[in-house]
N, C-alpha and C. Protein backbone atom coordinates (compact mmCIF):
# COMPACT_ATOMS: atom_id res chain seq x y z
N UNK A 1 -2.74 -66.80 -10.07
CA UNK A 1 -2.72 -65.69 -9.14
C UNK A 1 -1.36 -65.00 -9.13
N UNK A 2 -0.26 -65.67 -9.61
CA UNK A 2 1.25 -65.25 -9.61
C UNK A 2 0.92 -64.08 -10.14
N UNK A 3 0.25 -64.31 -11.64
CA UNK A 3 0.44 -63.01 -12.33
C UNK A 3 -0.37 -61.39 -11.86
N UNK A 4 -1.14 -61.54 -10.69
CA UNK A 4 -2.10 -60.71 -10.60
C UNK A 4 -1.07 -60.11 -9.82
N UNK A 5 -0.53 -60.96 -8.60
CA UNK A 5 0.73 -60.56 -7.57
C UNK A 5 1.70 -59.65 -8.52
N UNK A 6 2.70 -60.26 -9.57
CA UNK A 6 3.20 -59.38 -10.38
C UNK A 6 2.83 -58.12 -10.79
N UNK A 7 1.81 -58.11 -11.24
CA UNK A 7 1.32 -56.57 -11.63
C UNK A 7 0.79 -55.90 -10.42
N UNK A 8 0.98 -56.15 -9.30
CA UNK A 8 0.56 -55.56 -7.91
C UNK A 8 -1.04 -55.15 -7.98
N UNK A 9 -1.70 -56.27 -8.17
CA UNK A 9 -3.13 -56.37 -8.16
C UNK A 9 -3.27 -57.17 -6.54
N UNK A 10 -4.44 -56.61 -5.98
CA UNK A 10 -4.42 -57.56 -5.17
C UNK A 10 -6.29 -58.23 -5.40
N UNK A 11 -6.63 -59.15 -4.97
CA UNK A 11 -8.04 -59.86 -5.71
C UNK A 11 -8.74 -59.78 -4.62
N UNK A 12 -10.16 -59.29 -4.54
CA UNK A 12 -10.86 -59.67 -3.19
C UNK A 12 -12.27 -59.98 -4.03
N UNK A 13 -13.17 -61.02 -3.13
CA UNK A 13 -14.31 -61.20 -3.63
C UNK A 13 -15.43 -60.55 -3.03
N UNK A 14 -16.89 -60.19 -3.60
CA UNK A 14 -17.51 -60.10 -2.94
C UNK A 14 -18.99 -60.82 -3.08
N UNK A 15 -19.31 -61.76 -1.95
CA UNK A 15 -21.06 -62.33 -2.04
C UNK A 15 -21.97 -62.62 -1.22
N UNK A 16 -23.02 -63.15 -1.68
CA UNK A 16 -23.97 -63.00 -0.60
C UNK A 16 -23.92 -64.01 0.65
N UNK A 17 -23.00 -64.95 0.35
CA UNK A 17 -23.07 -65.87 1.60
C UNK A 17 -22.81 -65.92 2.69
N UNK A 18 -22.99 -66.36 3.62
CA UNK A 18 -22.17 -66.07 4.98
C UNK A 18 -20.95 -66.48 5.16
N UNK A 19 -20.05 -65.50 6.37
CA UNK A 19 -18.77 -65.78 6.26
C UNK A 19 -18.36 -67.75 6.25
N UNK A 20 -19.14 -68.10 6.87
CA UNK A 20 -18.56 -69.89 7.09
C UNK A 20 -18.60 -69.95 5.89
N UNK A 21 -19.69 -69.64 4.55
CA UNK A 21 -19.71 -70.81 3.89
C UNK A 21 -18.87 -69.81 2.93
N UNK A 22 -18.46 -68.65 3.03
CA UNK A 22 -17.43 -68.27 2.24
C UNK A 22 -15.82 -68.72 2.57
N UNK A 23 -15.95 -69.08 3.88
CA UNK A 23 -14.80 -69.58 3.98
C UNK A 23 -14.45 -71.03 3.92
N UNK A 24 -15.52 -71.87 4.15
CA UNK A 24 -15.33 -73.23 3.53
C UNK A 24 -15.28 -73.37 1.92
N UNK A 25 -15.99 -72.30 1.62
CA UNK A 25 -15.37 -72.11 -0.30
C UNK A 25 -13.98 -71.99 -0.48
N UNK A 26 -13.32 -70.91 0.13
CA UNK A 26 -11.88 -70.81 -0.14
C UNK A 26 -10.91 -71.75 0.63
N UNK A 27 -11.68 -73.03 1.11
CA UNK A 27 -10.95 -73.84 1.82
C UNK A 27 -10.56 -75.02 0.69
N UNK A 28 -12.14 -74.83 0.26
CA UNK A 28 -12.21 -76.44 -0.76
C UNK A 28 -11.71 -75.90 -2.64
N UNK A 29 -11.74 -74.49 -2.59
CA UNK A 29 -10.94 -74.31 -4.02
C UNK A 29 -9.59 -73.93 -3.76
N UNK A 30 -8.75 -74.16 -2.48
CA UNK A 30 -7.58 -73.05 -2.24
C UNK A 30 -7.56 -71.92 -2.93
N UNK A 31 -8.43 -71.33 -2.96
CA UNK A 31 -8.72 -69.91 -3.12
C UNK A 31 -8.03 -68.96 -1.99
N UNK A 32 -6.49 -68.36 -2.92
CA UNK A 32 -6.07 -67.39 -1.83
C UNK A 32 -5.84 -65.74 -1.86
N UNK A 33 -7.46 -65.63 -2.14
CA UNK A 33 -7.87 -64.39 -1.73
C UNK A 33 -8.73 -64.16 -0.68
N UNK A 34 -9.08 -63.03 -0.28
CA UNK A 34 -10.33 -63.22 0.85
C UNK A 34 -11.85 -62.72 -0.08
N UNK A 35 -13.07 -63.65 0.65
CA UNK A 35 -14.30 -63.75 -0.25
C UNK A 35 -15.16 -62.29 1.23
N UNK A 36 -15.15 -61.52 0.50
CA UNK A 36 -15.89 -60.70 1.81
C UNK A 36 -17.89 -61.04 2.08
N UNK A 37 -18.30 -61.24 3.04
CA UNK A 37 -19.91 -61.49 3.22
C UNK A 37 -20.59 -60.21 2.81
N UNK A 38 -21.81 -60.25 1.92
CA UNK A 38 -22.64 -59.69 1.72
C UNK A 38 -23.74 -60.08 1.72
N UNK A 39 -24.10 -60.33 3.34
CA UNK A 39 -25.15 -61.33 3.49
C UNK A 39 -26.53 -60.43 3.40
N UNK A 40 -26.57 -59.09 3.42
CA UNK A 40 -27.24 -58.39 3.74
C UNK A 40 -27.69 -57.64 2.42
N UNK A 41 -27.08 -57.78 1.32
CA UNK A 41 -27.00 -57.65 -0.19
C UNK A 41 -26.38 -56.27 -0.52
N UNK A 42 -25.94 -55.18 0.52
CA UNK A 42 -25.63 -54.47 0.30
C UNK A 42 -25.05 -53.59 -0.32
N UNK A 43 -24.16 -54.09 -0.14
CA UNK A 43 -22.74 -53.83 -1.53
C UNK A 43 -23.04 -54.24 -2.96
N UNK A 44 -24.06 -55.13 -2.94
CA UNK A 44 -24.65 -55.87 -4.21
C UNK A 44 -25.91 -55.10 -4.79
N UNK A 45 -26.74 -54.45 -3.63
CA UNK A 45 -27.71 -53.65 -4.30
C UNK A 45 -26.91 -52.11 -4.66
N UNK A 46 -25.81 -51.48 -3.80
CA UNK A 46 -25.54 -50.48 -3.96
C UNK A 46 -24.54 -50.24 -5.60
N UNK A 47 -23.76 -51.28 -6.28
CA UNK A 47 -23.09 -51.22 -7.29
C UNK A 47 -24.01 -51.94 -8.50
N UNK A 48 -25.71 -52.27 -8.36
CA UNK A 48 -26.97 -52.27 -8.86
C UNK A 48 -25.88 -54.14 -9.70
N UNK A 49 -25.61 -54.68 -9.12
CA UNK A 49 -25.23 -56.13 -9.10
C UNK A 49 -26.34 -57.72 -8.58
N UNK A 50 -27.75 -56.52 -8.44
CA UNK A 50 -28.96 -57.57 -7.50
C UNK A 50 -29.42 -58.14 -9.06
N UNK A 51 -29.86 -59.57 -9.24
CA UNK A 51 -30.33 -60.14 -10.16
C UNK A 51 -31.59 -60.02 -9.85
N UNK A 52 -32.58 -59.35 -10.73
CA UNK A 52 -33.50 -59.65 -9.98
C UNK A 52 -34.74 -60.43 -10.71
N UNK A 53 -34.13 -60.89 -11.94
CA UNK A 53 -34.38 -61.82 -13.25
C UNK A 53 -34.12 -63.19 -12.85
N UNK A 54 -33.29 -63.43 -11.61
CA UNK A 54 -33.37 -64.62 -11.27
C UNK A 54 -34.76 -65.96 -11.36
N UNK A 55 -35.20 -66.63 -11.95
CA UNK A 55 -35.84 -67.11 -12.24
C UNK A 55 -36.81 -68.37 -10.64
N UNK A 56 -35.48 -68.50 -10.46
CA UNK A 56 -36.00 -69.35 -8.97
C UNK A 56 -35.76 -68.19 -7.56
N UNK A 57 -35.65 -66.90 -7.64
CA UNK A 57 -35.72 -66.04 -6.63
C UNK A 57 -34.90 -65.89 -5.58
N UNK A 58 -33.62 -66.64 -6.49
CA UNK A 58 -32.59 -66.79 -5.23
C UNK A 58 -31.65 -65.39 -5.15
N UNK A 59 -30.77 -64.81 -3.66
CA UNK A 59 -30.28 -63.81 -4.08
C UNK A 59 -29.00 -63.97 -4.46
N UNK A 60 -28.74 -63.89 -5.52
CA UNK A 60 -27.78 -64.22 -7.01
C UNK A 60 -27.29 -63.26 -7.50
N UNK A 61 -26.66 -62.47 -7.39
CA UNK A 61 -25.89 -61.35 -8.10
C UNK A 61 -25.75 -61.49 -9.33
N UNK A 62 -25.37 -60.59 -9.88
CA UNK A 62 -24.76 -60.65 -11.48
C UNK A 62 -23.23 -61.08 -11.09
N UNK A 63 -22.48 -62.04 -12.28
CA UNK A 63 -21.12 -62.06 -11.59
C UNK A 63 -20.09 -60.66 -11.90
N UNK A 64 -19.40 -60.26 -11.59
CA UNK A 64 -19.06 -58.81 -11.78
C UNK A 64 -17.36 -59.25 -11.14
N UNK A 65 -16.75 -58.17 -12.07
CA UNK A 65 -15.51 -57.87 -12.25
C UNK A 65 -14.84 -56.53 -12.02
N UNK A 66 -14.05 -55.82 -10.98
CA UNK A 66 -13.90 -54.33 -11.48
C UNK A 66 -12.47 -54.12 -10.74
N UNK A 67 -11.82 -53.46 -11.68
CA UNK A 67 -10.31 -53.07 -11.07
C UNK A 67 -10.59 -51.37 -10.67
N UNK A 68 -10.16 -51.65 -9.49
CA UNK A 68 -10.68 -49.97 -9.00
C UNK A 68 -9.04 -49.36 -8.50
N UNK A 69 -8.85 -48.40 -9.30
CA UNK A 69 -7.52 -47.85 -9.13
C UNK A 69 -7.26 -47.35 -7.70
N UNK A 70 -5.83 -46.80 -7.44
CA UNK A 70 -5.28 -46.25 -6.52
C UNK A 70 -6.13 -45.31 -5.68
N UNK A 71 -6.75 -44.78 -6.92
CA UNK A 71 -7.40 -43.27 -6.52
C UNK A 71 -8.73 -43.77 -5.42
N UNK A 72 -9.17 -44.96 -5.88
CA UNK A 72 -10.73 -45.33 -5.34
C UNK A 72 -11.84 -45.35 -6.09
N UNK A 73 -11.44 -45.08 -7.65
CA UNK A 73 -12.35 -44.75 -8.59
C UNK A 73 -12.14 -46.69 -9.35
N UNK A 74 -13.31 -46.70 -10.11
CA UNK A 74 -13.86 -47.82 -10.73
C UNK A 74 -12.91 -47.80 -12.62
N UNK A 75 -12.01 -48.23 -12.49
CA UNK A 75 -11.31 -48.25 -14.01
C UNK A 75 -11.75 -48.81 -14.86
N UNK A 76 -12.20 -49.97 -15.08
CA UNK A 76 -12.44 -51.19 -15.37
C UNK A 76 -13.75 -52.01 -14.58
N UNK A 77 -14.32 -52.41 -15.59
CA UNK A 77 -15.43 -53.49 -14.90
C UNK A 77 -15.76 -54.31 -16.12
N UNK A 78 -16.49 -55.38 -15.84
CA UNK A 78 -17.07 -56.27 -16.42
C UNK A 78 -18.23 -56.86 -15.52
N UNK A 79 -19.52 -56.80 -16.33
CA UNK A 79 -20.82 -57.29 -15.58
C UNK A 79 -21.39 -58.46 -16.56
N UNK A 80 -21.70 -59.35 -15.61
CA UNK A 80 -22.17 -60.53 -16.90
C UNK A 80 -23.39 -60.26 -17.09
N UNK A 81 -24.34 -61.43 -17.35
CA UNK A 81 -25.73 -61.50 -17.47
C UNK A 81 -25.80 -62.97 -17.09
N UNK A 82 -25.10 -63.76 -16.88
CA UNK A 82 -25.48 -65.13 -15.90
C UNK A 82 -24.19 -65.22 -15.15
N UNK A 83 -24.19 -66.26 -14.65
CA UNK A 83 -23.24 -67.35 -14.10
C UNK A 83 -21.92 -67.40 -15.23
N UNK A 84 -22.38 -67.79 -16.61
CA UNK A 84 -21.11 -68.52 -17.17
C UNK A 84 -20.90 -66.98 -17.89
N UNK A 85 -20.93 -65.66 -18.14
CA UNK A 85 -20.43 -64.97 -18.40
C UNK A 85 -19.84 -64.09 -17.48
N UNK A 86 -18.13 -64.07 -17.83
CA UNK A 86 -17.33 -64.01 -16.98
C UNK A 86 -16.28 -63.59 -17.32
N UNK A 87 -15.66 -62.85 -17.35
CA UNK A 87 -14.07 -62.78 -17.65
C UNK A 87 -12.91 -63.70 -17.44
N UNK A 88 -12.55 -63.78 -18.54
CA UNK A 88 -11.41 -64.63 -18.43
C UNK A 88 -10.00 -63.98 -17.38
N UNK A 89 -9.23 -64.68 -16.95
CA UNK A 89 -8.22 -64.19 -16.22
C UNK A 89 -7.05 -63.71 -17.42
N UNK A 90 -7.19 -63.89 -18.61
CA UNK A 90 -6.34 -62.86 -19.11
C UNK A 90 -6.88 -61.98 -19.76
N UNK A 91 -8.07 -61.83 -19.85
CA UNK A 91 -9.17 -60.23 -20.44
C UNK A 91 -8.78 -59.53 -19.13
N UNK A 92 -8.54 -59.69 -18.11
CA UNK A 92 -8.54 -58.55 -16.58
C UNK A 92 -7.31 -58.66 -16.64
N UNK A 93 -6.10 -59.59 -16.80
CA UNK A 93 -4.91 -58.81 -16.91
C UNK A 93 -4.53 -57.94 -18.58
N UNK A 94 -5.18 -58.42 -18.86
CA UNK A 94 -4.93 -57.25 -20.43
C UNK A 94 -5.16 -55.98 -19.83
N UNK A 95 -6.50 -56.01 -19.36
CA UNK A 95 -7.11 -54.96 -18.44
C UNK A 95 -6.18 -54.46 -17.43
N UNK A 96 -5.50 -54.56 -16.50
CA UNK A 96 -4.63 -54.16 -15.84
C UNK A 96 -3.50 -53.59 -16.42
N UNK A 97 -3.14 -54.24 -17.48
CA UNK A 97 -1.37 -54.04 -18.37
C UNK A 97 -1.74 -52.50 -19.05
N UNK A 98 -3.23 -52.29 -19.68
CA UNK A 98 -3.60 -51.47 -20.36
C UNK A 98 -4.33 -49.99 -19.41
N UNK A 99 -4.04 -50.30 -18.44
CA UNK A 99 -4.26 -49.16 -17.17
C UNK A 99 -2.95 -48.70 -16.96
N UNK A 100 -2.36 -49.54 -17.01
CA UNK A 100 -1.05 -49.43 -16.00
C UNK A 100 -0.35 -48.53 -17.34
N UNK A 101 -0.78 -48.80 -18.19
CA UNK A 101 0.21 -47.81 -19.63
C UNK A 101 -0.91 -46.52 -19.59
N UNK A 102 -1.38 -45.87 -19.36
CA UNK A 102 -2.17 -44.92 -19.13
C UNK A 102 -1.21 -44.07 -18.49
């Protein structure tokens, strides 16, 4: 996370769980960003992030990645197609270094 701080990134999450059990997540990974609730799927149906290929019908997002500039606009993203596709934490700071030279 040092390095995200360095490049003046700041990290926020977003999912479907409720705030407790998002915050007993960032209790038990010391995860120190904040995980915001999208218990309501909202934010998840509106950036079209709803899985809806989920096989056991659970509500499961796609995992998703996006550096959204100063402006408020979407620079950068990455959308998986499961769970284990994901960005690595230095594909999103490449991603950042390569904005920031723009």
């Amino acid at each position: 996370m040092d390095a995200f701080v360095a490049a003046g990134v700041q990290v926020w999450a977003v999912a479907p769980q409720p705030v407790a059990n998002n915050r007993a997540l960032r209790e038990r990974r010391g995860l120190p960003f904040p995980i915001l609730a999208d218990e309501d799927l909202v934010v998840i149906h509106r950036w079209g992030l709803f899985n809806d290929l989920d096989p056991q019908q659970r509500a499961i997002p796609y995992p998703a990645a996006y550096l959204i500039g100063q402006d408020g606009l979407v620079a950068w993203r990455h959308v998986g197609l499961d769970t284990r596709d994901r960005p690595g934490l230095d594909e999103i700071l490449t991603a950042v270094r390569e904005l920031g030279a723009r």
